[in-house]
C-alpha atoms as a PDB file:
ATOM      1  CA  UNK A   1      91.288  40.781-148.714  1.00  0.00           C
ATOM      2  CA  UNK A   2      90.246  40.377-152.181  1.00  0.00           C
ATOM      3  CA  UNK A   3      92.481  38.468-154.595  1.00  0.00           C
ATOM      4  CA  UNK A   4      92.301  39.552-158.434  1.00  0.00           C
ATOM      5  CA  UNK A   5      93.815  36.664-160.636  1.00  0.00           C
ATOM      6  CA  UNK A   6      94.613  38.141-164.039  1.00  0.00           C
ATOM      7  CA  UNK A   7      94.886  36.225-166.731  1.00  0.00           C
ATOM      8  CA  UNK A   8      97.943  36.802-169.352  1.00  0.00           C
ATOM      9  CA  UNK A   9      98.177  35.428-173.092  1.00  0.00           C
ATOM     10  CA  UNK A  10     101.470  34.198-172.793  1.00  0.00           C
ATOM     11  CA  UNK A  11     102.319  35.247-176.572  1.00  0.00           C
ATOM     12  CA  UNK A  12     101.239  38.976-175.497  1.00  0.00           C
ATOM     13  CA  UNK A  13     103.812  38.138-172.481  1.00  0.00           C
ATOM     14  CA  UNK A  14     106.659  37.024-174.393  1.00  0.00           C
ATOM     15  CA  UNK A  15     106.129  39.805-177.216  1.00  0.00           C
ATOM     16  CA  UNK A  16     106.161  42.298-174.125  1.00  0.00           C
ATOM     17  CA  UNK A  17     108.966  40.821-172.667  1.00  0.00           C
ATOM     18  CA  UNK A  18     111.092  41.219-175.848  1.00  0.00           C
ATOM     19  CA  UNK A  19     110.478  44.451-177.017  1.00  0.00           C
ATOM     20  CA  UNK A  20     111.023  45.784-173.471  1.00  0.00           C
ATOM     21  CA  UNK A  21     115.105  44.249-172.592  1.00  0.00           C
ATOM     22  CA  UNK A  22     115.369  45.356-176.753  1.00  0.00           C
ATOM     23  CA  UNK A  23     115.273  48.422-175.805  1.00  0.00           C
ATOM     24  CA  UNK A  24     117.710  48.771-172.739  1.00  0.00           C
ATOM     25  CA  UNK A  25     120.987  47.303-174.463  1.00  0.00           C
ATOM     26  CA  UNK A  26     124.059  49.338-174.339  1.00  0.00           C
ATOM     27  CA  UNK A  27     124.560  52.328-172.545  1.00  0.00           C
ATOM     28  CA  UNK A  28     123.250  56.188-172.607  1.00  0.00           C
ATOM     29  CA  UNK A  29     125.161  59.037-173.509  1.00  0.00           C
ATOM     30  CA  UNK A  30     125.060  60.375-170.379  1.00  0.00           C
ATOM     31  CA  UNK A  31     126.496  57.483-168.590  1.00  0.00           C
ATOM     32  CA  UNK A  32     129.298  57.240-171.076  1.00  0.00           C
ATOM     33  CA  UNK A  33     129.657  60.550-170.610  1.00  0.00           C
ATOM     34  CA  UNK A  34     130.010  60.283-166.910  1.00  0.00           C
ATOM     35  CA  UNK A  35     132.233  57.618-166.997  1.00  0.00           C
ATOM     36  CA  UNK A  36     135.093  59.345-168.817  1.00  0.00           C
ATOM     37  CA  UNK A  37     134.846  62.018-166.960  1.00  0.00           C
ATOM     38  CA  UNK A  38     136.017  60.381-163.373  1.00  0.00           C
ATOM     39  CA  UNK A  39     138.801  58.426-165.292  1.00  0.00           C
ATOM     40  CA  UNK A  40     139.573  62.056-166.406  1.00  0.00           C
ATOM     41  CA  UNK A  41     139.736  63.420-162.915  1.00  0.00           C
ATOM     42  CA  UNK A  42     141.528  60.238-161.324  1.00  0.00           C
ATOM     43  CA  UNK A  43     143.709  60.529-163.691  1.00  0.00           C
ATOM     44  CA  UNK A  44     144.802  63.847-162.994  1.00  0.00           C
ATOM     45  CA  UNK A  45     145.143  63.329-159.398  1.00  0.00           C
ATOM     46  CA  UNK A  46     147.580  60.178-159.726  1.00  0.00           C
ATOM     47  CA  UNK A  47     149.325  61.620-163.154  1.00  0.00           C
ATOM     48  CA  UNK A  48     150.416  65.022-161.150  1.00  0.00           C
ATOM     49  CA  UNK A  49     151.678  62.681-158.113  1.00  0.00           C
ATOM     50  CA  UNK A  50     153.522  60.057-160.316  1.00  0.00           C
ATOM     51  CA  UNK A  51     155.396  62.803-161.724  1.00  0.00           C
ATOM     52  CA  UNK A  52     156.193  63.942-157.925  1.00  0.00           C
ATOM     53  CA  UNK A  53     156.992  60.387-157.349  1.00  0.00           C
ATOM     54  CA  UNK A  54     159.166  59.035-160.627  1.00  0.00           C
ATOM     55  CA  UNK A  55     162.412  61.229-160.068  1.00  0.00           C
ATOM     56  CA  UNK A  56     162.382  59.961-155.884  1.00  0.00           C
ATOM     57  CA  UNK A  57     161.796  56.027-156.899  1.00  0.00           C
ATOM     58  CA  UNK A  58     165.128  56.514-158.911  1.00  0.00           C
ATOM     59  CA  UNK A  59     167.193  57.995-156.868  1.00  0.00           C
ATOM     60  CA  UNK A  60     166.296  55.141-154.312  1.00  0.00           C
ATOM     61  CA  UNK A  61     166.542  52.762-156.747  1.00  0.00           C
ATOM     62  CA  UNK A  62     169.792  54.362-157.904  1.00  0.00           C
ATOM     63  CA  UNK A  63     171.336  54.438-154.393  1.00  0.00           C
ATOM     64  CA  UNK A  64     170.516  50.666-154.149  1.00  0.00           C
ATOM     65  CA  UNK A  65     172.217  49.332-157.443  1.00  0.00           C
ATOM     66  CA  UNK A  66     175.408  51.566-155.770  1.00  0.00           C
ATOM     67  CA  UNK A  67     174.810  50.013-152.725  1.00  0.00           C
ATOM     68  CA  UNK A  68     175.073  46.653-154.200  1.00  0.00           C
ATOM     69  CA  UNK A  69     177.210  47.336-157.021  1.00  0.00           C
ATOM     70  CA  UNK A  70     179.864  47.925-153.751  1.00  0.00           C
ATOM     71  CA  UNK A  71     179.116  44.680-152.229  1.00  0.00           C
ATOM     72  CA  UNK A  72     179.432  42.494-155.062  1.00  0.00           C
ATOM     73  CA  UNK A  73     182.855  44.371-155.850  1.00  0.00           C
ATOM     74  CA  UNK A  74     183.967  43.235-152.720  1.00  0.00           C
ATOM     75  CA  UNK A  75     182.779  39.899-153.078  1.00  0.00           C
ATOM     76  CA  UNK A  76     184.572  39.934-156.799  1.00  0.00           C
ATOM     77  CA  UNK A  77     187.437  40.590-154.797  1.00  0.00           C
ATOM     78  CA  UNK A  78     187.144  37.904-151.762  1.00  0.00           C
ATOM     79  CA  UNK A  79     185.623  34.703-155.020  1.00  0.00           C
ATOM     80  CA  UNK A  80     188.598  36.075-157.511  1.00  0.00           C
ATOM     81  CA  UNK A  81     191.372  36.550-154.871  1.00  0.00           C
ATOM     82  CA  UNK A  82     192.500  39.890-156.605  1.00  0.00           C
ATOM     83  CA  UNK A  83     191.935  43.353-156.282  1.00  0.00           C
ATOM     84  CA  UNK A  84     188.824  45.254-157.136  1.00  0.00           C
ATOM     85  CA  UNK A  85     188.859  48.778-157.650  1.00  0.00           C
ATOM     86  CA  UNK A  86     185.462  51.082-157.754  1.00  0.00           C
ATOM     87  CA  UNK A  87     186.249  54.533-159.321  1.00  0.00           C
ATOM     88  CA  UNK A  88     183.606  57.186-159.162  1.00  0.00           C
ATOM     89  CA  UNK A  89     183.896  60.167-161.809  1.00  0.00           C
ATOM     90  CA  UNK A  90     182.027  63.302-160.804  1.00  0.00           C
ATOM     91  CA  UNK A  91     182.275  65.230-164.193  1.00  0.00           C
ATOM     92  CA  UNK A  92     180.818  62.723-166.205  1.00  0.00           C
ATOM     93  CA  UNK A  93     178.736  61.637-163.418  1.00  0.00           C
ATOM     94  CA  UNK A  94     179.338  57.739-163.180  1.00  0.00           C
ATOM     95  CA  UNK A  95     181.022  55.041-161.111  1.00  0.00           C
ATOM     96  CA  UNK A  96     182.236  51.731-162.173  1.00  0.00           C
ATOM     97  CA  UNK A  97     183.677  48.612-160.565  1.00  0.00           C
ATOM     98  CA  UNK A  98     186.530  46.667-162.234  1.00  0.00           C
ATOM     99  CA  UNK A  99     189.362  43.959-161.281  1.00  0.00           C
ATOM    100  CA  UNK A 100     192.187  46.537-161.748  1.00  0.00           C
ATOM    101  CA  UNK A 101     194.840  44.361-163.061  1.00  0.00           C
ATOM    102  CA  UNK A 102     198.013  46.783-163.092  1.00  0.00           C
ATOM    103  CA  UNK A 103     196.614  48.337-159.265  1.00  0.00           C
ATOM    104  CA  UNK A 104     196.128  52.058-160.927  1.00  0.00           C
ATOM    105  CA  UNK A 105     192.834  52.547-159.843  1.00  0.00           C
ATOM    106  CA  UNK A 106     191.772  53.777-163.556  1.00  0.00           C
ATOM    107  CA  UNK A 107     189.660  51.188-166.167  1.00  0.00           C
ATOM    108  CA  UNK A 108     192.478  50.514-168.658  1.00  0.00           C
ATOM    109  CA  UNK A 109     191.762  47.748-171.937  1.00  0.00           C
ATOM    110  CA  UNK A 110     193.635  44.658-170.007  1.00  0.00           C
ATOM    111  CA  UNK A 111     190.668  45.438-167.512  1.00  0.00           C
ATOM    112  CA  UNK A 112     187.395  43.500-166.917  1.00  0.00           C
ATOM    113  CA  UNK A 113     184.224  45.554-165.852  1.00  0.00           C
ATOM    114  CA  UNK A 114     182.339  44.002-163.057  1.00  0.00           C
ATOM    115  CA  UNK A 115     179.611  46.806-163.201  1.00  0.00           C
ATOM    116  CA  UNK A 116     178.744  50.160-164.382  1.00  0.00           C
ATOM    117  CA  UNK A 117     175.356  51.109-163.960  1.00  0.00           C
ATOM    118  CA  UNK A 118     173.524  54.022-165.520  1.00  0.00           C
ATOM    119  CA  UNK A 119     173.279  56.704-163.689  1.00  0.00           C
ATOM    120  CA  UNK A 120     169.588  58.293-163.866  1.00  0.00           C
ATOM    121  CA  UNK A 121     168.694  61.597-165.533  1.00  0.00           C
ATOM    122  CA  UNK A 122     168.411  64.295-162.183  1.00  0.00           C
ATOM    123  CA  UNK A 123     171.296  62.327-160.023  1.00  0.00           C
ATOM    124  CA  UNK A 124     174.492  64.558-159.725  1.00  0.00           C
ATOM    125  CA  UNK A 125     177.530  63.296-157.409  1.00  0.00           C
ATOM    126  CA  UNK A 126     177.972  66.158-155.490  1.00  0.00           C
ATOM    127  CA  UNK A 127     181.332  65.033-153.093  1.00  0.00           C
ATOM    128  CA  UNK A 128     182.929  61.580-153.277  1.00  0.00           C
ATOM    129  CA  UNK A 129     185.163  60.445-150.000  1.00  0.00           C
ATOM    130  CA  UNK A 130     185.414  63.710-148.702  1.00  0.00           C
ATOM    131  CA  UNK A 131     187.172  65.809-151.338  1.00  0.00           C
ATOM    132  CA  UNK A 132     186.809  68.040-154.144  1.00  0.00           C
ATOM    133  CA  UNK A 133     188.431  65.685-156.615  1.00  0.00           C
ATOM    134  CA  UNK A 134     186.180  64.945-159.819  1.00  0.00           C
ATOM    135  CA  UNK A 135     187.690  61.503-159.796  1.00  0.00           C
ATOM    136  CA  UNK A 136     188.372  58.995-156.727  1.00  0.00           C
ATOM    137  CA  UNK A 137     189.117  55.549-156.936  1.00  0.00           C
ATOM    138  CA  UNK A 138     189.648  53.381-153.924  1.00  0.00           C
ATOM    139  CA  UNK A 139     190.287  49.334-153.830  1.00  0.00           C
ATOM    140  CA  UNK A 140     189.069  46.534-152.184  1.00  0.00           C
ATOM    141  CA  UNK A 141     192.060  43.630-151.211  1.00  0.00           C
ATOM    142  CA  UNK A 142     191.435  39.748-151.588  1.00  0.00           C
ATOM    143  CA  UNK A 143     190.282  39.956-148.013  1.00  0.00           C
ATOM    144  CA  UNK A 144     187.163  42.155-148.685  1.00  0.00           C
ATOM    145  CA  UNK A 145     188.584  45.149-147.274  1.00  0.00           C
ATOM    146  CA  UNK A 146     188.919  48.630-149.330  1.00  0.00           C
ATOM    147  CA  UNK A 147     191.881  50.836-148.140  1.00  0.00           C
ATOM    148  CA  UNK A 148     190.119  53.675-147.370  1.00  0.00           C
ATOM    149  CA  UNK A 149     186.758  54.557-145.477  1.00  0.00           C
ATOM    150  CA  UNK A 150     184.331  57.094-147.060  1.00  0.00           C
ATOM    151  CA  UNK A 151     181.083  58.464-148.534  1.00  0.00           C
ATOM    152  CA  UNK A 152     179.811  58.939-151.882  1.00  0.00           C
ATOM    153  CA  UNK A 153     176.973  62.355-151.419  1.00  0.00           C
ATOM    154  CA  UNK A 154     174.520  62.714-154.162  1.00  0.00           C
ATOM    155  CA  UNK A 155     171.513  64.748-154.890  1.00  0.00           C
ATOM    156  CA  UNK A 156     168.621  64.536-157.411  1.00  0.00           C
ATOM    157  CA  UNK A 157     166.318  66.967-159.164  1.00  0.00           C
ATOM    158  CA  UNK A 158     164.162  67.396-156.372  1.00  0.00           C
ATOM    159  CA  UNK A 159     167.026  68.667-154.129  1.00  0.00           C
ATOM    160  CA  UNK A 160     166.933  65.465-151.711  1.00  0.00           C
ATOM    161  CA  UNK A 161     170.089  64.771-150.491  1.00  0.00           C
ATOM    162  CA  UNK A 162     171.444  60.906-149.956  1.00  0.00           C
ATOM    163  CA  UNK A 163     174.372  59.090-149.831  1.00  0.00           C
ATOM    164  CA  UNK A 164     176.222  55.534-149.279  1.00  0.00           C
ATOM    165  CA  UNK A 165     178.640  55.073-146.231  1.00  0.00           C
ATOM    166  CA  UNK A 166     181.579  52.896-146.893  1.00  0.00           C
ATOM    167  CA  UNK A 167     183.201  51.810-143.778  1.00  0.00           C
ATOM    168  CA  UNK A 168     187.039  50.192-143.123  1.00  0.00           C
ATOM    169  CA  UNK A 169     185.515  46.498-142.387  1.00  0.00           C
ATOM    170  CA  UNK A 170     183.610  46.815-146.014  1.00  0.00           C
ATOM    171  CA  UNK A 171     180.387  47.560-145.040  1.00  0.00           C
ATOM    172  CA  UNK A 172     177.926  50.111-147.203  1.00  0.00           C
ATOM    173  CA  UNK A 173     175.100  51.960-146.211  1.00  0.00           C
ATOM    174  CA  UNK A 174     172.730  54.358-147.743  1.00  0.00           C
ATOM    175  CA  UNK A 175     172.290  57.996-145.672  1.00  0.00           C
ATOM    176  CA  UNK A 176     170.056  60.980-146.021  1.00  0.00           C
ATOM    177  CA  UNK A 177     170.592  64.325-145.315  1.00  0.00           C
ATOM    178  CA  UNK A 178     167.283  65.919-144.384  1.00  0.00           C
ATOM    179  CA  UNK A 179     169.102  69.826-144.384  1.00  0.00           C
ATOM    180  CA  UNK A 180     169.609  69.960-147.968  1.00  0.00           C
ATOM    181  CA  UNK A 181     173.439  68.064-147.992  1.00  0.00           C
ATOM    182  CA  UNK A 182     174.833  70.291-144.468  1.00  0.00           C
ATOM    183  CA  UNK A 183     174.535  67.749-142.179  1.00  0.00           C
ATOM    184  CA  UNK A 184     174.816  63.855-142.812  1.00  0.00           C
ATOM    185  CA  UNK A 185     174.498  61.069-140.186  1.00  0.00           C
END
């Protein structure tokens, strides 16, 4: 083996040295270019599918604050020792929960609002405890109970079909209809 030992000026190496990381600072065009263009495409992909996705989050979401709009009603009702009434409205599509102070199961001025949520663009009530009445109102007593069992059926602008079960003991659940609103569970 033969070993060549090369001798550098060491100002010609540090002149070198300079002019050659001057001249790769920043980036190219091309890699700019290239850069964009993937945030472009993943973009697209998860824009298209987060438009898919918004209108199901809040009709969840929706079902939940109903869900728990009825429990703390009933616990209004238990903590205040008076009756709490819940009245759902299908024409102007919104429910609200109130201590009903003269019992007529309609939110006069004497009447404090518990909670009346907003009900998201898309979201129609569709039945409400089994009839074709545009307004229903039902009460829960001191004891936590409501006087009548039922179901609440909605639907949103995707046509998916859900719901929140309201049993004789109090209890709520939410329910889905996977045959477009025939059958329920």
């Amino acid at each position: 083996m033969i070993f060549v030992s090369l001798k550098v000026n060491s100002q010609h190496w540090k002149v070198a040295m300079k002019t050659k990381f001057r001249n790769t600072k920043g980036f190219t065009l091309i890699e700019v270019m290239v850069v964009i263009a993937v945030i472009g495409i993943l973009a697209g992909i998860f824009g298209s599918s987060m438009f898919r996705w918004l209108p199901r989050y809040r009709f969840n979401n929706y079902l939940r604050e109903l869900q728990g709009a009825l429990q703390n009603a009933r616990l209004a009702a238990v903590r205040s020792n008076e009756d709490v009434s819940v009245q759902f409205d299908k024409t102007k599509n919104e429910f609200r929960a109130f201590f009903d102070k003269n019992n007529n199961g309609v939110p006069d001025a004497g009447d404090t609002t518990i909670e009346a949520p907003t009900t998201p663009s898309g979201v129609v009530f569709t039945q409400l405890f089994g009839t074709g009445d545009n307004l229903v109102a039902f009460s829960f007593n001191s004891r936590g109970f409501p006087d009548r069992a039922g179901h609440v059926r909605m639907k949103n602008s995707t046509d998916s079909y859900k719901g929140v079960n309201l049993t004789l003991g109090g209890n709520s659940r939410i329910i889905k209809s996977g045959d477009g609103g025939v059958t329920w569970p």
